[in-house]
PDB file of N, CA and C in Angstrom:
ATOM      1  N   UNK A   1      93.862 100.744 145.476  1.00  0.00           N
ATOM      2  CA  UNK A   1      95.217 100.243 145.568  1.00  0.00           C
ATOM      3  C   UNK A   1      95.327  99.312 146.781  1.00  0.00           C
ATOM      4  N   UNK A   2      96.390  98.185 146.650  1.00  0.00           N
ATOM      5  CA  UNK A   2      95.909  96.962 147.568  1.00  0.00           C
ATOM      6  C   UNK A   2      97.440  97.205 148.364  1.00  0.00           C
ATOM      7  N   UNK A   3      97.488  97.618 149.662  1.00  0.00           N
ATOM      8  CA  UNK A   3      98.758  98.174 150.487  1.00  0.00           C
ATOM      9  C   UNK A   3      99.286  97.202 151.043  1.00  0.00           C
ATOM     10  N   UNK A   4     100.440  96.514 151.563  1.00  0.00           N
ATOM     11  CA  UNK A   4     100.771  95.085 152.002  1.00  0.00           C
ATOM     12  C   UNK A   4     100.302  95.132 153.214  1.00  0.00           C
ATOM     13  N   UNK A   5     100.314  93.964 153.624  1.00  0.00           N
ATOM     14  CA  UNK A   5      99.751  93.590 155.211  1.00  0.00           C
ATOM     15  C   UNK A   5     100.881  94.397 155.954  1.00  0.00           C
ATOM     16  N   UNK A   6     100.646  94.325 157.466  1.00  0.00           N
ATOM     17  CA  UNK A   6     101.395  95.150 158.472  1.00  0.00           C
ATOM     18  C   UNK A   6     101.661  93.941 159.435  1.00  0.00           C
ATOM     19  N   UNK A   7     103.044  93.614 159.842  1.00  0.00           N
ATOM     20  CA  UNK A   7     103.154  92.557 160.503  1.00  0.00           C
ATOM     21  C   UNK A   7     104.424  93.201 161.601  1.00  0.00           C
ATOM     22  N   UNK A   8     104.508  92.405 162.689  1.00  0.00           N
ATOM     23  CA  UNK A   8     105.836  92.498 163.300  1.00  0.00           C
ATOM     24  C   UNK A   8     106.828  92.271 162.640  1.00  0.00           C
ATOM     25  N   UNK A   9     108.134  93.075 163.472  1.00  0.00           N
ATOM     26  CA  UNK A   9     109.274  92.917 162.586  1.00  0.00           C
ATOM     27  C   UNK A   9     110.108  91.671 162.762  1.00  0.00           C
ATOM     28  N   UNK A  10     109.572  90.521 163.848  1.00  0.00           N
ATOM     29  CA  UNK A  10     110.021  89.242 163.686  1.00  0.00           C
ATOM     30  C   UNK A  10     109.426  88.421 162.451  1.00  0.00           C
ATOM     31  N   UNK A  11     108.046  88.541 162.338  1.00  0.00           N
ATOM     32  CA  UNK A  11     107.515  88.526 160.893  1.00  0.00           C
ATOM     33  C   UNK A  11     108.034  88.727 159.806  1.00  0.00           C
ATOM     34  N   UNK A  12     108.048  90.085 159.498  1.00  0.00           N
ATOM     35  CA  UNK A  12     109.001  90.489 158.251  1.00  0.00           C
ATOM     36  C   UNK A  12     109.969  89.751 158.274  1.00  0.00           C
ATOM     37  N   UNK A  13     111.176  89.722 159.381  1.00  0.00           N
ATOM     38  CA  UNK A  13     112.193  89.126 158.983  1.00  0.00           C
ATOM     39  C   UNK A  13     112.341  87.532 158.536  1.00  0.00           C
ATOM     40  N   UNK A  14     111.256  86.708 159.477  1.00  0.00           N
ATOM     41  CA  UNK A  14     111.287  85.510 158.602  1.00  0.00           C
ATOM     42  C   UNK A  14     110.796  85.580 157.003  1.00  0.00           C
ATOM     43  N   UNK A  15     109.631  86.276 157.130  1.00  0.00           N
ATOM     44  CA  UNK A  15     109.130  86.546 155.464  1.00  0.00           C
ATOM     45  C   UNK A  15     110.678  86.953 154.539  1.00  0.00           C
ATOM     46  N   UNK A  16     111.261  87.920 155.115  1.00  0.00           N
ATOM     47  CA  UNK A  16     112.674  88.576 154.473  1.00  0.00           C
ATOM     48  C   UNK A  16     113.621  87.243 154.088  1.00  0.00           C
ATOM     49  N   UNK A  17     113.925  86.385 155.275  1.00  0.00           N
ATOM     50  CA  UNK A  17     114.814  85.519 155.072  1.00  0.00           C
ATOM     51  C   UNK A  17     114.387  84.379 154.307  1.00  0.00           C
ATOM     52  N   UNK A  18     113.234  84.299 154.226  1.00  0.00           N
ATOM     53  CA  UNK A  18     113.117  83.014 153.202  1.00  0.00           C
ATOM     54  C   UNK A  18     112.616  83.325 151.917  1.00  0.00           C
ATOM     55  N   UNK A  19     112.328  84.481 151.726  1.00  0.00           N
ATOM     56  CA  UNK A  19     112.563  85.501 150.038  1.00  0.00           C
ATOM     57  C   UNK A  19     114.077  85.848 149.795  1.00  0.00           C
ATOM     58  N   UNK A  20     114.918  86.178 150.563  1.00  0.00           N
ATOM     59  CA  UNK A  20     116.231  86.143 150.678  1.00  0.00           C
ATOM     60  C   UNK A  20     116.844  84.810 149.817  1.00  0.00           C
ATOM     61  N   UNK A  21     116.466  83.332 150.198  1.00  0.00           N
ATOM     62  CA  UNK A  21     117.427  81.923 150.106  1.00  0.00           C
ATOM     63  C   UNK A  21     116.117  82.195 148.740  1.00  0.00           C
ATOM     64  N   UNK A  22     115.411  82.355 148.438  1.00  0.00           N
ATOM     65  CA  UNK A  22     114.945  82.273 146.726  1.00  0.00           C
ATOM     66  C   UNK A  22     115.909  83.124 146.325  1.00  0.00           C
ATOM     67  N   UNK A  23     115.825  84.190 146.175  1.00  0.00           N
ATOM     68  CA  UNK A  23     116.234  85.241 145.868  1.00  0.00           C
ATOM     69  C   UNK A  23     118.088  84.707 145.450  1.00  0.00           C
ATOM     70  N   UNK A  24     119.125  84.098 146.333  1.00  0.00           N
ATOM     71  CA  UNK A  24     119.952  83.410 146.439  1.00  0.00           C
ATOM     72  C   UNK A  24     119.808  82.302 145.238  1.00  0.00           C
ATOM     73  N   UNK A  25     118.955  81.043 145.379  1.00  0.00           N
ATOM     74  CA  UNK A  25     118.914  80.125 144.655  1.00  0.00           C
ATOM     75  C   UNK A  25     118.694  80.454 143.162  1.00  0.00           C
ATOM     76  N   UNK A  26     117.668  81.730 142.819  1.00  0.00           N
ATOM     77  CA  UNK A  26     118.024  82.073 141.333  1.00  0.00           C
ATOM     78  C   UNK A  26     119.089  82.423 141.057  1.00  0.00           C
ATOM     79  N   UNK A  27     119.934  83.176 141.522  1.00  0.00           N
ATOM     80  CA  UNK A  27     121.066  84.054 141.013  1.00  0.00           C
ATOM     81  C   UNK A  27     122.194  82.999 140.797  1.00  0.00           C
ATOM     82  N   UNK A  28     122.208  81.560 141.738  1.00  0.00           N
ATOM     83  CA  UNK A  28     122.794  80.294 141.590  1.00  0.00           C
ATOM     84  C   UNK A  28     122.308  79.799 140.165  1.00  0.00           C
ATOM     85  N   UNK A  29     121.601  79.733 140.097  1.00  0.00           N
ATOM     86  CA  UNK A  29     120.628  79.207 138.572  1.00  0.00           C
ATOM     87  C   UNK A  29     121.204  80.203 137.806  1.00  0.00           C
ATOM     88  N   UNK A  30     121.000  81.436 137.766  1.00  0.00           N
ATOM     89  CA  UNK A  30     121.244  82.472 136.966  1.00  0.00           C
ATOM     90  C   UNK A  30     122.870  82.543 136.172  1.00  0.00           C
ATOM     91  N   UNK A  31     123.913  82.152 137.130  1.00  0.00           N
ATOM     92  CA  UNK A  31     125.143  81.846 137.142  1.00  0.00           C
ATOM     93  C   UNK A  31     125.323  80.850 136.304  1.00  0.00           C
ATOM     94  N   UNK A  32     124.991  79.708 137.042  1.00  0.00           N
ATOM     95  CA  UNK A  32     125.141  78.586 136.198  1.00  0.00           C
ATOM     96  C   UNK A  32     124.892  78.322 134.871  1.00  0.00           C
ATOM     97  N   UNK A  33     123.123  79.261 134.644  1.00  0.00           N
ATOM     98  CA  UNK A  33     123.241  79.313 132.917  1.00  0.00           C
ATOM     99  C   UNK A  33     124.094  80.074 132.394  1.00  0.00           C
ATOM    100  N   UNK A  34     124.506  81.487 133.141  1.00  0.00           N
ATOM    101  CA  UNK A  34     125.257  82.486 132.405  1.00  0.00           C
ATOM    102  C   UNK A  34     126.682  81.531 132.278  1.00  0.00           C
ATOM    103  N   UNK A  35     127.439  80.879 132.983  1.00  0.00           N
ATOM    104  CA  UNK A  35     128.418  79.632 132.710  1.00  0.00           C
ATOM    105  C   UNK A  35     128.425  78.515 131.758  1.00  0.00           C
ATOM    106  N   UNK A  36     127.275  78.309 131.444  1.00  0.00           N
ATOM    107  CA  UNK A  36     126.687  77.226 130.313  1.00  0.00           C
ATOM    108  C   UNK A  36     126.733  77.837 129.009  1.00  0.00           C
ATOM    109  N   UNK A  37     126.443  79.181 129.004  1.00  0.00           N
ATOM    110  CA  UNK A  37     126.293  80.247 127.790  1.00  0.00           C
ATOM    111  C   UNK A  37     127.802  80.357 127.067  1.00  0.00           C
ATOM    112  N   UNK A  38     128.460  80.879 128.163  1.00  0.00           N
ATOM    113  CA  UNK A  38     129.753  81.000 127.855  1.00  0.00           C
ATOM    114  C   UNK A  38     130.703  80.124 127.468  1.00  0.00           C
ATOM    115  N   UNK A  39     130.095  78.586 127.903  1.00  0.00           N
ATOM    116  CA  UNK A  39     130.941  77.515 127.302  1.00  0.00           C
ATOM    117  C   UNK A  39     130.440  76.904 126.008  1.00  0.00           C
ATOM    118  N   UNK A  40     129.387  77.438 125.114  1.00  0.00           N
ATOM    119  CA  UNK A  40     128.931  77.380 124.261  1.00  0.00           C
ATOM    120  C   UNK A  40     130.099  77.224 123.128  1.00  0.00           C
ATOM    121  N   UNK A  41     130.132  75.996 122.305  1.00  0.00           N
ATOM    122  CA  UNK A  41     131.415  76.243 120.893  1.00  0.00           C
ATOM    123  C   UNK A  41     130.983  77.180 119.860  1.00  0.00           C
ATOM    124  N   UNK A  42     131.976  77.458 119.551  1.00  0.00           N
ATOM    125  CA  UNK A  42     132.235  78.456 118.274  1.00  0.00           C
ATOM    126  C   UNK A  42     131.944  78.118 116.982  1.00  0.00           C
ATOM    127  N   UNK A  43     131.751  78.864 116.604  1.00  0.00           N
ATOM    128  CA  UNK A  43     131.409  78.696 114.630  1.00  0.00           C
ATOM    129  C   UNK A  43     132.228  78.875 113.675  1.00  0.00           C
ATOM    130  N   UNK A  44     132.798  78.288 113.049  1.00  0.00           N
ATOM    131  CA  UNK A  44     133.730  79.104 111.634  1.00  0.00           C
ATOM    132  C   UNK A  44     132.887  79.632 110.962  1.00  0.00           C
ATOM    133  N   UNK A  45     133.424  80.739 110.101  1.00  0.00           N
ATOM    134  CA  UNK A  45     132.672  81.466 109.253  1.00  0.00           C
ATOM    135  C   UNK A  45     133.501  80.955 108.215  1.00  0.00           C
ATOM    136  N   UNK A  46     132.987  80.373 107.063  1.00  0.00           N
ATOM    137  CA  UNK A  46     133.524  80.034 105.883  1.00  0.00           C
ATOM    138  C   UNK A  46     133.252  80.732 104.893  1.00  0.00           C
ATOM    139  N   UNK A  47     132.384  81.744 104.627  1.00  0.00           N
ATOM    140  CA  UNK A  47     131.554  82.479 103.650  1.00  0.00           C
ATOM    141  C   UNK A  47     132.364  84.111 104.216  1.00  0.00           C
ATOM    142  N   UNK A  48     133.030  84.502 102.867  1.00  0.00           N
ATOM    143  CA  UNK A  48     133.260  85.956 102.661  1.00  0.00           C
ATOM    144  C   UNK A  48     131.920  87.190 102.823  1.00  0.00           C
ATOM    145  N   UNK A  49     132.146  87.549 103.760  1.00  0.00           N
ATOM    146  CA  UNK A  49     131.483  88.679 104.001  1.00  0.00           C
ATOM    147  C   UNK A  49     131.727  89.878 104.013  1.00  0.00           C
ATOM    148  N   UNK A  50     130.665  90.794 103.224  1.00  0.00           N
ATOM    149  CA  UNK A  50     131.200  92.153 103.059  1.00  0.00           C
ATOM    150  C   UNK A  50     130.249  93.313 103.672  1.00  0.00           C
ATOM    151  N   UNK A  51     130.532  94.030 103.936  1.00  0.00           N
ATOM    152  CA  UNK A  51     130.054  95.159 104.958  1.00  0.00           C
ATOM    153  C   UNK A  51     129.949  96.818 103.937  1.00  0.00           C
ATOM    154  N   UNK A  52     129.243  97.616 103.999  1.00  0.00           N
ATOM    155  CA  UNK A  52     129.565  98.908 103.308  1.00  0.00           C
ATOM    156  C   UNK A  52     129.279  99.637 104.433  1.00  0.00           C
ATOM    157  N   UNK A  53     130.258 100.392 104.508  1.00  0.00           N
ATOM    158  CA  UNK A  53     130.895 101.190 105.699  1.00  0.00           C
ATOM    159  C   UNK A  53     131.232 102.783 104.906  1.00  0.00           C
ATOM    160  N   UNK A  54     131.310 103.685 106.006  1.00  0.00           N
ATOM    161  CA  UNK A  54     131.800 104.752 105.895  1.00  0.00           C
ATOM    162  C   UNK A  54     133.358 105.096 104.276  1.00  0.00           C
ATOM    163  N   UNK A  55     134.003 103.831 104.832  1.00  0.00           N
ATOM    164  CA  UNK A  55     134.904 104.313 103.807  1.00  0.00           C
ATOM    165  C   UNK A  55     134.941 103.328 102.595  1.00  0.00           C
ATOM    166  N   UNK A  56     134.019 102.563 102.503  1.00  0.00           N
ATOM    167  CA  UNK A  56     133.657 101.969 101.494  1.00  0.00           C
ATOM    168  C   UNK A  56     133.313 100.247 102.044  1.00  0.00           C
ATOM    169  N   UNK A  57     133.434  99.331 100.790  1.00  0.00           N
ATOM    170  CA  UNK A  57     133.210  97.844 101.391  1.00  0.00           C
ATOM    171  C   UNK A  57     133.947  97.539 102.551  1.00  0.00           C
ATOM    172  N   UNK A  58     133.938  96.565 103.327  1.00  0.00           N
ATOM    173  CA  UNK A  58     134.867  96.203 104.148  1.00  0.00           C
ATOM    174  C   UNK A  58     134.789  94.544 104.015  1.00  0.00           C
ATOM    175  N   UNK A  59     135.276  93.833 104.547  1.00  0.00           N
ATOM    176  CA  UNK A  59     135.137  92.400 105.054  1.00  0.00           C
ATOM    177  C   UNK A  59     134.999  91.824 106.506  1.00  0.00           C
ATOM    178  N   UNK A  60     134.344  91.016 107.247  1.00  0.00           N
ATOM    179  CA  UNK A  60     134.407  90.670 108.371  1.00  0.00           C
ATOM    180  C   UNK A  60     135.814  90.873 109.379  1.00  0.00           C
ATOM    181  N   UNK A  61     136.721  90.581 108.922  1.00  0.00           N
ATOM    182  CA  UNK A  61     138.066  90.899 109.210  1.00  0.00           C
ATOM    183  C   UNK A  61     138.561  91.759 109.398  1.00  0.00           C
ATOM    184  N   UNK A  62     137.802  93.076 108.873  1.00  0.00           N
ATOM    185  CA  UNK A  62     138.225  94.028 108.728  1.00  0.00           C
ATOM    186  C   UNK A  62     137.165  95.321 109.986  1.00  0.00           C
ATOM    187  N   UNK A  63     136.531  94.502 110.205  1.00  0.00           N
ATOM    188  CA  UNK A  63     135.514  95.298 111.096  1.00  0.00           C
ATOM    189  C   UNK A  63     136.215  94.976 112.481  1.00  0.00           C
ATOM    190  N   UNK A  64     137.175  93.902 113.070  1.00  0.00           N
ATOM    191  CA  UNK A  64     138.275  94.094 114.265  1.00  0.00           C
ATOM    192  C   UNK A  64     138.813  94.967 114.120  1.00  0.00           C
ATOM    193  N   UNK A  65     139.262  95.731 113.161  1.00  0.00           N
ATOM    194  CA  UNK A  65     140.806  97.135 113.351  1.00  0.00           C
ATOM    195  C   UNK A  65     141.587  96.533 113.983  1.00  0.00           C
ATOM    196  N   UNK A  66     142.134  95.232 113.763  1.00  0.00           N
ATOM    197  CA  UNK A  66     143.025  94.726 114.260  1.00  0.00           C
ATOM    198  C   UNK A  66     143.216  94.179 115.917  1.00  0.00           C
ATOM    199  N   UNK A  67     142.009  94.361 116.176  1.00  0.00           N
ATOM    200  CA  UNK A  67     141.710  93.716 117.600  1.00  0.00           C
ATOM    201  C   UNK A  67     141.128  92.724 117.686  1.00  0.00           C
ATOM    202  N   UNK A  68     141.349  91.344 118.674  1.00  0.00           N
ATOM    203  CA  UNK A  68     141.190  90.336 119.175  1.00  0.00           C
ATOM    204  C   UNK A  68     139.976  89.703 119.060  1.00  0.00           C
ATOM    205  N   UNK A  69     138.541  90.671 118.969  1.00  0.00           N
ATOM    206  CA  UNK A  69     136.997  90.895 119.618  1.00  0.00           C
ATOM    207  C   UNK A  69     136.205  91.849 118.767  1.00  0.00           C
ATOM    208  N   UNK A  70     135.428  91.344 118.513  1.00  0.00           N
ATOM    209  CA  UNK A  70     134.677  92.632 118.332  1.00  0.00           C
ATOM    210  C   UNK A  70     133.172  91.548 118.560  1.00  0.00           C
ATOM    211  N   UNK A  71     132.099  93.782 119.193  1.00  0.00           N
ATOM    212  CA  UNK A  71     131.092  93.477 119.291  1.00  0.00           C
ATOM    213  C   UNK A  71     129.724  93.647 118.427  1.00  0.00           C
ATOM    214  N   UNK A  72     129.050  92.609 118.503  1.00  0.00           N
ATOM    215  CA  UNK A  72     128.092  93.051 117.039  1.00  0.00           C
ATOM    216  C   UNK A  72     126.398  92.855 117.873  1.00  0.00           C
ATOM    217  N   UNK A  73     125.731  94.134 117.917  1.00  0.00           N
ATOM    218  CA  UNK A  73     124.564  94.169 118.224  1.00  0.00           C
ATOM    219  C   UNK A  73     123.333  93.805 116.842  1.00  0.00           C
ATOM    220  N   UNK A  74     122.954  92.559 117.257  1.00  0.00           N
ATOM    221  CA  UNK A  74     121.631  92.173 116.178  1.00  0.00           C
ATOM    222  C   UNK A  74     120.352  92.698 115.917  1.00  0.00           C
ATOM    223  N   UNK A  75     120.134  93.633 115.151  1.00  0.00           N
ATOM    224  CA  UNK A  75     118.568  94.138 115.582  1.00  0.00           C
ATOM    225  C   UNK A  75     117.891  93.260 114.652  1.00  0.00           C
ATOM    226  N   UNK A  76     116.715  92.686 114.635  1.00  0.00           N
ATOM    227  CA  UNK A  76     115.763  91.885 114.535  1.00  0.00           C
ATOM    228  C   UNK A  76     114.661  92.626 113.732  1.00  0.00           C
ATOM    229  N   UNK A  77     114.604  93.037 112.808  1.00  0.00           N
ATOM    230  CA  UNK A  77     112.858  93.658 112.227  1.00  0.00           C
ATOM    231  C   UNK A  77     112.493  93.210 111.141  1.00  0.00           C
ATOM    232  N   UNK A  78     111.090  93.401 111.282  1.00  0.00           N
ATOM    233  CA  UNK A  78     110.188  92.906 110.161  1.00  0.00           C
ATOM    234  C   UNK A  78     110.923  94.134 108.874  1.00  0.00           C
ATOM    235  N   UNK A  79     110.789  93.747 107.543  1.00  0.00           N
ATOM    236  CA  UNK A  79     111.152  94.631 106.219  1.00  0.00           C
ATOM    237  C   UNK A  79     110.288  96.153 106.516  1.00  0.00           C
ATOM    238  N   UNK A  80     110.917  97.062 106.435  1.00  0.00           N
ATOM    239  CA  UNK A  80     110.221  98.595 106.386  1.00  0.00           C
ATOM    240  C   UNK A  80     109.851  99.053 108.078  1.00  0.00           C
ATOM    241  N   UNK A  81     110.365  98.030 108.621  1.00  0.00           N
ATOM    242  CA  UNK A  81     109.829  98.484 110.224  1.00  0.00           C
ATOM    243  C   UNK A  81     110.894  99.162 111.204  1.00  0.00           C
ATOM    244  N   UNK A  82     110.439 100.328 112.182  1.00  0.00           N
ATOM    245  CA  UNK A  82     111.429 100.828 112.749  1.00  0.00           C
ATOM    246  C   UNK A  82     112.022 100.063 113.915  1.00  0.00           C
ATOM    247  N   UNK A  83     113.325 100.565 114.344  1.00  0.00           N
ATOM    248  CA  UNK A  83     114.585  99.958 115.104  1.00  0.00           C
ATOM    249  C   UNK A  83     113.267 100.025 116.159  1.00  0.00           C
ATOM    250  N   UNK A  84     113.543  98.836 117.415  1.00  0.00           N
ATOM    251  CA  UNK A  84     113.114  98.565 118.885  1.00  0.00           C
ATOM    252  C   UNK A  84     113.557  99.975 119.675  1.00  0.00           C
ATOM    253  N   UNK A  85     112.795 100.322 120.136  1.00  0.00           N
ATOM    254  CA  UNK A  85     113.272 102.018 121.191  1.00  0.00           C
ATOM    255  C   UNK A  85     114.490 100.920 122.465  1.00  0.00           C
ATOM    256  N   UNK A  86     114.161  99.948 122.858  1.00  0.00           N
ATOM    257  CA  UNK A  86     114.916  99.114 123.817  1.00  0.00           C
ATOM    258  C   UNK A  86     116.376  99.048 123.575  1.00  0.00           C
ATOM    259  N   UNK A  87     116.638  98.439 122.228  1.00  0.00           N
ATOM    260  CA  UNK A  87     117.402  97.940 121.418  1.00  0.00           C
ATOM    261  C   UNK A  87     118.289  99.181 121.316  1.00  0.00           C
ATOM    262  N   UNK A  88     117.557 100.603 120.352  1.00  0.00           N
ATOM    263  CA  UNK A  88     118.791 101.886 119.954  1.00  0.00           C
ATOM    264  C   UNK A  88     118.599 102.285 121.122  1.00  0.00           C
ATOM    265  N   UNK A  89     117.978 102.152 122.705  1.00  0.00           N
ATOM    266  CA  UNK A  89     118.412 103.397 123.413  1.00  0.00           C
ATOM    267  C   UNK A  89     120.146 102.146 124.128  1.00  0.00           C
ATOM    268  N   UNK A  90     119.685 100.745 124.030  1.00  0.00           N
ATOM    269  CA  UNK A  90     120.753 100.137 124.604  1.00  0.00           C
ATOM    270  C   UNK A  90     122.357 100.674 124.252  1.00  0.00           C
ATOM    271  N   UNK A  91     121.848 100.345 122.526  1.00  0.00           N
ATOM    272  CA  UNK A  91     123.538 100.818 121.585  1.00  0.00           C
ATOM    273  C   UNK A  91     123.740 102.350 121.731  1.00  0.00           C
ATOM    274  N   UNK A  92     122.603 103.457 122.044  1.00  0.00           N
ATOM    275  CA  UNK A  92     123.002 104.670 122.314  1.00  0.00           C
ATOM    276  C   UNK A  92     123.577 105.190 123.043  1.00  0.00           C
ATOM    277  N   UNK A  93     124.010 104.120 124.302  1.00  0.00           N
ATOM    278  CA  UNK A  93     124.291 104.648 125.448  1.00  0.00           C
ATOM    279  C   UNK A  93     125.589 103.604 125.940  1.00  0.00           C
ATOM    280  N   UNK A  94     126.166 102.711 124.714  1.00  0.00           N
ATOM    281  CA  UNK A  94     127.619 102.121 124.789  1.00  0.00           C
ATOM    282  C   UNK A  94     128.628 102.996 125.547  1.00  0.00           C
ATOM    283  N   UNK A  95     128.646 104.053 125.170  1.00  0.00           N
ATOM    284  CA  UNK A  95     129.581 104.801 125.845  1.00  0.00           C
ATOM    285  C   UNK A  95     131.087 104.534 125.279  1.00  0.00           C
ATOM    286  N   UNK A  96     132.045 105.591 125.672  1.00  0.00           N
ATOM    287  CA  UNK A  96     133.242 106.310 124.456  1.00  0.00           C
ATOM    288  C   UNK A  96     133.644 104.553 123.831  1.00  0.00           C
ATOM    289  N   UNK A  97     133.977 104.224 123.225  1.00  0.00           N
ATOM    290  CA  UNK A  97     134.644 102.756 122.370  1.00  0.00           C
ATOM    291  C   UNK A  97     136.204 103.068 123.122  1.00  0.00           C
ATOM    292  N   UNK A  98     137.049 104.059 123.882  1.00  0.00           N
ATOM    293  CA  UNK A  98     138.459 103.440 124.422  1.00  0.00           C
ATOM    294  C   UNK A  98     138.037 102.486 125.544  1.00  0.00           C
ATOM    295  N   UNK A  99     136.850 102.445 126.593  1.00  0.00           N
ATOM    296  CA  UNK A  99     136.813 101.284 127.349  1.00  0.00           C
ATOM    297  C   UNK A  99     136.956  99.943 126.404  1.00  0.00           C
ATOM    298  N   UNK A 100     136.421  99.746 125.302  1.00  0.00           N
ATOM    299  CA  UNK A 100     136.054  98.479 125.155  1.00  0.00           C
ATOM    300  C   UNK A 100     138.006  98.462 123.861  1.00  0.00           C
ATOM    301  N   UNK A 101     138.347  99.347 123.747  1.00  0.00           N
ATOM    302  CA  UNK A 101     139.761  99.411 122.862  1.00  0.00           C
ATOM    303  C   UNK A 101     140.670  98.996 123.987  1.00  0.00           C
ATOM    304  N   UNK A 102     140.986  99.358 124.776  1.00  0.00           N
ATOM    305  CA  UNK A 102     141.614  99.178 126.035  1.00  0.00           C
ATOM    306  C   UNK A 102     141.225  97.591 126.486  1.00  0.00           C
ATOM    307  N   UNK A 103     140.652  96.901 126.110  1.00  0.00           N
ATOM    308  CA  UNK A 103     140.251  95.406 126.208  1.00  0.00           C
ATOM    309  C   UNK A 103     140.591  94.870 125.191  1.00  0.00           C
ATOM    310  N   UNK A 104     141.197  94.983 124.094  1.00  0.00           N
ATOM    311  CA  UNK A 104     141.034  94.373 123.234  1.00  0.00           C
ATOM    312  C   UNK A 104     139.948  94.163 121.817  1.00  0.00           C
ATOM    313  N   UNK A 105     139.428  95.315 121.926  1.00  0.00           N
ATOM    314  CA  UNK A 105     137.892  94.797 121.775  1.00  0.00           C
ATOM    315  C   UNK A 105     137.317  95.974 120.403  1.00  0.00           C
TER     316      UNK A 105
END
């Protein structure tokens, strides 16, 4: 196992402060795309879509319950292949739906 060098702590701290202003300049970058993302335009959906749900078909429209938002997690798999462990432990752990009702959502 390869242990880091041992330096003074005027050392470290320049090493600290100029991993620090990177460290800074991504999260600037990071922002800015997460700002670019969000100003992304919207899509109409022109095509009727139907859903089979618990209490039978539904329609896109109908999966708001009358709220503003709704959220839709995409899972991605090849035909016959199981869910990503990443993916169901993410949606497993949403937590109660009144936070996101209480938003609108």
């Amino acid at each position: 196992m390869q242990v880091p060098q041992v330096v003074s702590p005027e050392e470290w701290q320049a090493t600290r402060d100029e991993l620090l202003a990177k460290e800074k300049a991504h999260m600037r970058e990071s922002d800015a795309l997460a700002a670019e993302r969000r100003r992304l335009p919207a899509v109409a959906f022109d095509k009727d879509y139907e859903f089979e749900g618990p209490d039978g078909r539904a329609g896109l429209a109908d999966l708001f319950d009358g709220r503003r938002q709704l959220v839709a997690y995409h899972f991605m798999l090849d035909p016959g292949a199981t869910p990503c462990v990443g993916c169901s432990c993410f949606v497993d752990n949403l937590g109660h739906p009144a936070h996101l009702n209480a938003r609108d959502t």
